[in-house]
PDB file of N, CA and C in Angstrom:
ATOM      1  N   UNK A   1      40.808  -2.389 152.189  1.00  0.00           N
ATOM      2  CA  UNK A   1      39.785  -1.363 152.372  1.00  0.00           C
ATOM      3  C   UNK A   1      40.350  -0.013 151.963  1.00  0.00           C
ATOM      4  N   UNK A   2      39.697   0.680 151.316  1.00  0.00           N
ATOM      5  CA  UNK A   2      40.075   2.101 150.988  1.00  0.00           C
ATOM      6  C   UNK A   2      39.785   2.775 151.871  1.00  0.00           C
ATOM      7  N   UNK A   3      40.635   3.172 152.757  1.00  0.00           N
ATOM      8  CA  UNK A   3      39.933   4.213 153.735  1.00  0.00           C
ATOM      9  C   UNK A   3      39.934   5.283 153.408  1.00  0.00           C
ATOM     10  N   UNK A   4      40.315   6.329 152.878  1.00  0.00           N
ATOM     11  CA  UNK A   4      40.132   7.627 151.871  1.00  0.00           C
ATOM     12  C   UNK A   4      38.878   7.586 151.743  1.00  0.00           C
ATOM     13  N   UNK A   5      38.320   7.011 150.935  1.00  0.00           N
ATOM     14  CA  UNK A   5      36.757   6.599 150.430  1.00  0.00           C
ATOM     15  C   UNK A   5      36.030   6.649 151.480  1.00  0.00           C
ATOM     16  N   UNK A   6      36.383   5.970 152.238  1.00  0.00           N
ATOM     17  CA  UNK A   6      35.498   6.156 153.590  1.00  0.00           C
ATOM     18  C   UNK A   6      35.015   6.989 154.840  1.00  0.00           C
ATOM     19  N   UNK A   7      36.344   7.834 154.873  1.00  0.00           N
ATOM     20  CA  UNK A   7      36.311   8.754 155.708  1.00  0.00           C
ATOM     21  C   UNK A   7      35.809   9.942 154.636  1.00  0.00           C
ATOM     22  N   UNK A   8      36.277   9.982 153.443  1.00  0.00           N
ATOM     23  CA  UNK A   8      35.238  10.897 152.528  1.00  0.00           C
ATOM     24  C   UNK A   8      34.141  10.915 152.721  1.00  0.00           C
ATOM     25  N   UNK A   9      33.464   9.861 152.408  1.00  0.00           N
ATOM     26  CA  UNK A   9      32.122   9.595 152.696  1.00  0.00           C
ATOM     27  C   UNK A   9      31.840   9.908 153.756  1.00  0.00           C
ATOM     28  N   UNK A  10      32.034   9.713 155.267  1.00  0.00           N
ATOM     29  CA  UNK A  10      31.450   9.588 156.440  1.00  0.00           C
ATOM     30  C   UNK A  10      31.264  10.835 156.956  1.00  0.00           C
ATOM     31  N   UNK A  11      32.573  12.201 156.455  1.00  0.00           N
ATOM     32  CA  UNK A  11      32.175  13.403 156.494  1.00  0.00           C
ATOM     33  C   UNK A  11      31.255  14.437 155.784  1.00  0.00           C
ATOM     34  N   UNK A  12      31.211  13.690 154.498  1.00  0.00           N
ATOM     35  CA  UNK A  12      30.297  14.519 152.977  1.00  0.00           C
ATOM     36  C   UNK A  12      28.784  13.930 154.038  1.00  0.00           C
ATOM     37  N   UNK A  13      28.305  12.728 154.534  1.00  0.00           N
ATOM     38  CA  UNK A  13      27.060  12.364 155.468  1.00  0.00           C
ATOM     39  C   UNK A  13      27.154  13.524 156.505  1.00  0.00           C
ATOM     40  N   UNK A  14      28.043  13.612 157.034  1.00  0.00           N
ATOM     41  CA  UNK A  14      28.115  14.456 158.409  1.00  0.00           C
ATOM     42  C   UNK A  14      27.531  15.484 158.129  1.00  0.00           C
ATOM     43  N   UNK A  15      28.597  16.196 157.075  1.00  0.00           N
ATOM     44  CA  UNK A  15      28.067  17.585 156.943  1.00  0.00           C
ATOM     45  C   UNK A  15      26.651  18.042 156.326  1.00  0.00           C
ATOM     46  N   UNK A  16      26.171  16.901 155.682  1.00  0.00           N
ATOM     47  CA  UNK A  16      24.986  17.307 155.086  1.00  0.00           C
ATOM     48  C   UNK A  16      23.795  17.106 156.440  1.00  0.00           C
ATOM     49  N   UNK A  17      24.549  15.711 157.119  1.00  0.00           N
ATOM     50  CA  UNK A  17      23.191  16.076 158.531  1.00  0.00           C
ATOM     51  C   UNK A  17      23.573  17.483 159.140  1.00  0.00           C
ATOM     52  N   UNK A  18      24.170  18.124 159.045  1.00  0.00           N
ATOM     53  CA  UNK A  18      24.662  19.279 160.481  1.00  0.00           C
ATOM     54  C   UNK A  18      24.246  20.646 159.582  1.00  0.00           C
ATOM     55  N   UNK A  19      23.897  20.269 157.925  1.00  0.00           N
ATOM     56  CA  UNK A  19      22.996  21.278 157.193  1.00  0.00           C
ATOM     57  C   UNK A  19      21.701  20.855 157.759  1.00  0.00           C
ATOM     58  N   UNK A  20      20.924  19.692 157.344  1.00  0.00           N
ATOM     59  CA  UNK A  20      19.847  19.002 157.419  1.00  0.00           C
ATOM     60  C   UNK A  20      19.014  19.734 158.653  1.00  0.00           C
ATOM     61  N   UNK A  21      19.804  19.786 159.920  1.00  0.00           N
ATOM     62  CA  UNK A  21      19.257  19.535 161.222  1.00  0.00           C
ATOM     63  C   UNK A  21      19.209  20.708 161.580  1.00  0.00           C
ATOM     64  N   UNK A  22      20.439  21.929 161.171  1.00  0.00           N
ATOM     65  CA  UNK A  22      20.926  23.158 161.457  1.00  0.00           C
ATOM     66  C   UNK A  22      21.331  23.699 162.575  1.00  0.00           C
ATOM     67  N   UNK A  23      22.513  22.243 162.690  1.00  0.00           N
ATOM     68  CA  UNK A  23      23.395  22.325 163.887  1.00  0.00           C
ATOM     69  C   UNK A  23      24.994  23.296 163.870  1.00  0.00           C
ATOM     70  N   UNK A  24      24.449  24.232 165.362  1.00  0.00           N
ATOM     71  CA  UNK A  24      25.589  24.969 165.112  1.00  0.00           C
ATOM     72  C   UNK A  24      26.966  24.093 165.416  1.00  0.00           C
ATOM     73  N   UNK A  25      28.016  24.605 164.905  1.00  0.00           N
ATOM     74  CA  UNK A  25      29.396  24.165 164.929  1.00  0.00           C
ATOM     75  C   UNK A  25      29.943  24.127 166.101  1.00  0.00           C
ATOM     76  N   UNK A  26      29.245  25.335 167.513  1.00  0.00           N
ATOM     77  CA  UNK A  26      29.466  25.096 168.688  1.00  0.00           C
ATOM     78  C   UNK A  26      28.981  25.005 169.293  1.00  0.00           C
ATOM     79  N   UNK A  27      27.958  23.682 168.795  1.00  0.00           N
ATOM     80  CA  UNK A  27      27.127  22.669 169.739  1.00  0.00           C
ATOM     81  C   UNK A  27      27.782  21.398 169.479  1.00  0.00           C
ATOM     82  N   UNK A  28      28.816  20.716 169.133  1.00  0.00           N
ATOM     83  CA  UNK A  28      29.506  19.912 168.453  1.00  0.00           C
ATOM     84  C   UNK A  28      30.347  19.505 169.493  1.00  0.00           C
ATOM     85  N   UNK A  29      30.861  18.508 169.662  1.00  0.00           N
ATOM     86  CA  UNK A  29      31.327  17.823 170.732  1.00  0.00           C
ATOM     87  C   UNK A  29      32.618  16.626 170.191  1.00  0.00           C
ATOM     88  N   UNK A  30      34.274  16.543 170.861  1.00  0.00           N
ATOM     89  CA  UNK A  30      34.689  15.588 170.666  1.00  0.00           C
ATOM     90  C   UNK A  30      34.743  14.509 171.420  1.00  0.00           C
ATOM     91  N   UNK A  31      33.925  13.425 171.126  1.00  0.00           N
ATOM     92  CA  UNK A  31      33.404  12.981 172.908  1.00  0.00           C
ATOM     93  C   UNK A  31      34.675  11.265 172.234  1.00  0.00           C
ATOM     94  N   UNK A  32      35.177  10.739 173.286  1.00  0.00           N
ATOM     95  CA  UNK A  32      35.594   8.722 172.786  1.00  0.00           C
ATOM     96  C   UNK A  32      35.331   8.454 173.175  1.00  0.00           C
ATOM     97  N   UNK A  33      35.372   6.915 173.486  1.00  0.00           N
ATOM     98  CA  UNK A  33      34.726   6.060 174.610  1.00  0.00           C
ATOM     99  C   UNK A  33      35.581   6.032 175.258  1.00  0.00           C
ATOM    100  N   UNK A  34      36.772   6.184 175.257  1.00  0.00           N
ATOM    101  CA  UNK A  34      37.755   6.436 176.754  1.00  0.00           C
ATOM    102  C   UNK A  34      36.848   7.289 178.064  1.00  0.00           C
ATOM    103  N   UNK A  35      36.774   8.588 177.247  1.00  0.00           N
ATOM    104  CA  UNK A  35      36.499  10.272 178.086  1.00  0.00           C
ATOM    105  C   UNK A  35      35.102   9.750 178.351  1.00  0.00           C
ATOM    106  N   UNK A  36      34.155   8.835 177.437  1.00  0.00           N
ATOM    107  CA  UNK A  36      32.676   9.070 178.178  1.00  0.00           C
ATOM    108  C   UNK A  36      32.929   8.204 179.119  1.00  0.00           C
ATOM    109  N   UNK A  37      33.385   7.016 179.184  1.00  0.00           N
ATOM    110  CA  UNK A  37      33.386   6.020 180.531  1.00  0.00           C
ATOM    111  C   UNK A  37      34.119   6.364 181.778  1.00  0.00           C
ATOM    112  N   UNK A  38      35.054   7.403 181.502  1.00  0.00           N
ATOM    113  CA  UNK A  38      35.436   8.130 182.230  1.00  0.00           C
ATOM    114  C   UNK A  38      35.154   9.014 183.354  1.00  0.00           C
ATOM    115  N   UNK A  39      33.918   9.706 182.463  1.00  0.00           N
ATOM    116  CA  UNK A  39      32.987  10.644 182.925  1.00  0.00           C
ATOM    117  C   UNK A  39      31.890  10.030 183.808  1.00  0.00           C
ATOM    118  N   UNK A  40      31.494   8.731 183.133  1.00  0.00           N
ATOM    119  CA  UNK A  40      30.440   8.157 183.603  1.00  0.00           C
ATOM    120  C   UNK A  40      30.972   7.378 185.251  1.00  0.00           C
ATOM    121  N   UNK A  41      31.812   7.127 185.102  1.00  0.00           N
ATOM    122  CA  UNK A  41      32.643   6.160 186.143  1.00  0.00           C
ATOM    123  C   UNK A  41      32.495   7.586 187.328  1.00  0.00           C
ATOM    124  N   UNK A  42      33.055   8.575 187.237  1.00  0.00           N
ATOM    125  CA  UNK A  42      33.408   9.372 188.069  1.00  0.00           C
ATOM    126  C   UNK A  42      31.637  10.208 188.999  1.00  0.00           C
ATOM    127  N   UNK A  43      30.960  10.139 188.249  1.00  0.00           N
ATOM    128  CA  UNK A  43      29.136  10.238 188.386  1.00  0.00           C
ATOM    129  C   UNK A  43      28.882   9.546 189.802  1.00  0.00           C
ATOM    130  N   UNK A  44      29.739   7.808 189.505  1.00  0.00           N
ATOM    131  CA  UNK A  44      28.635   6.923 190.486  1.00  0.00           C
ATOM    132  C   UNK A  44      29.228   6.214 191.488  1.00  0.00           C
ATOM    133  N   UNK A  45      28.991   6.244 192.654  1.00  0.00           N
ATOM    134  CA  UNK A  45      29.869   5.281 193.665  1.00  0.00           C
ATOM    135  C   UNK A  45      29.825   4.164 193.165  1.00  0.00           C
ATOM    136  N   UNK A  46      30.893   3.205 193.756  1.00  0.00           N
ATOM    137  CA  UNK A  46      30.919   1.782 193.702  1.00  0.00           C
ATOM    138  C   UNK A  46      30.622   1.185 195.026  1.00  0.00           C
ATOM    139  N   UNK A  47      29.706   0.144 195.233  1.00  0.00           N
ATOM    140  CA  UNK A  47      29.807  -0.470 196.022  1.00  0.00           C
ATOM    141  C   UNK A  47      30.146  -1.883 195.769  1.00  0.00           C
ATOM    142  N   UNK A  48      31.332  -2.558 196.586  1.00  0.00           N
ATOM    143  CA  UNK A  48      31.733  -3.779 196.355  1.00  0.00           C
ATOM    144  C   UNK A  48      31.145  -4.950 197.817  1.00  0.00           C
ATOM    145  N   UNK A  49      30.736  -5.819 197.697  1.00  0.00           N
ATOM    146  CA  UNK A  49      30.183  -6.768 198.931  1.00  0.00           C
ATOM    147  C   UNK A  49      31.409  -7.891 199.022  1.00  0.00           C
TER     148      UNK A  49
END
């Protein structure tokens, strides 16, 4: 797999949606799925039976 190519691509898409939509740069977010399940976990009690 060429990844060059790909991550080229996936940002030349990006940036043209964040023209497209006319999203500011600090409305932009670095979110992973580590930090969101993280976040989400910490939201909700657990109850165990």
């Amino acid at each position: 797999a060429n990844f060059k190519t790909k991550y080229k691509t996936y940002f030349n898409i990006l940036y043209l949606k964040i023209k497209e939509y006319n999203i500011l740069l600090s409305n932009t977010y670095n979110i992973d799925k580590k930090g969101f399940l993280i976040s989400i976990i910490r939201r909700f009690k657990r109850v165990f039976s």
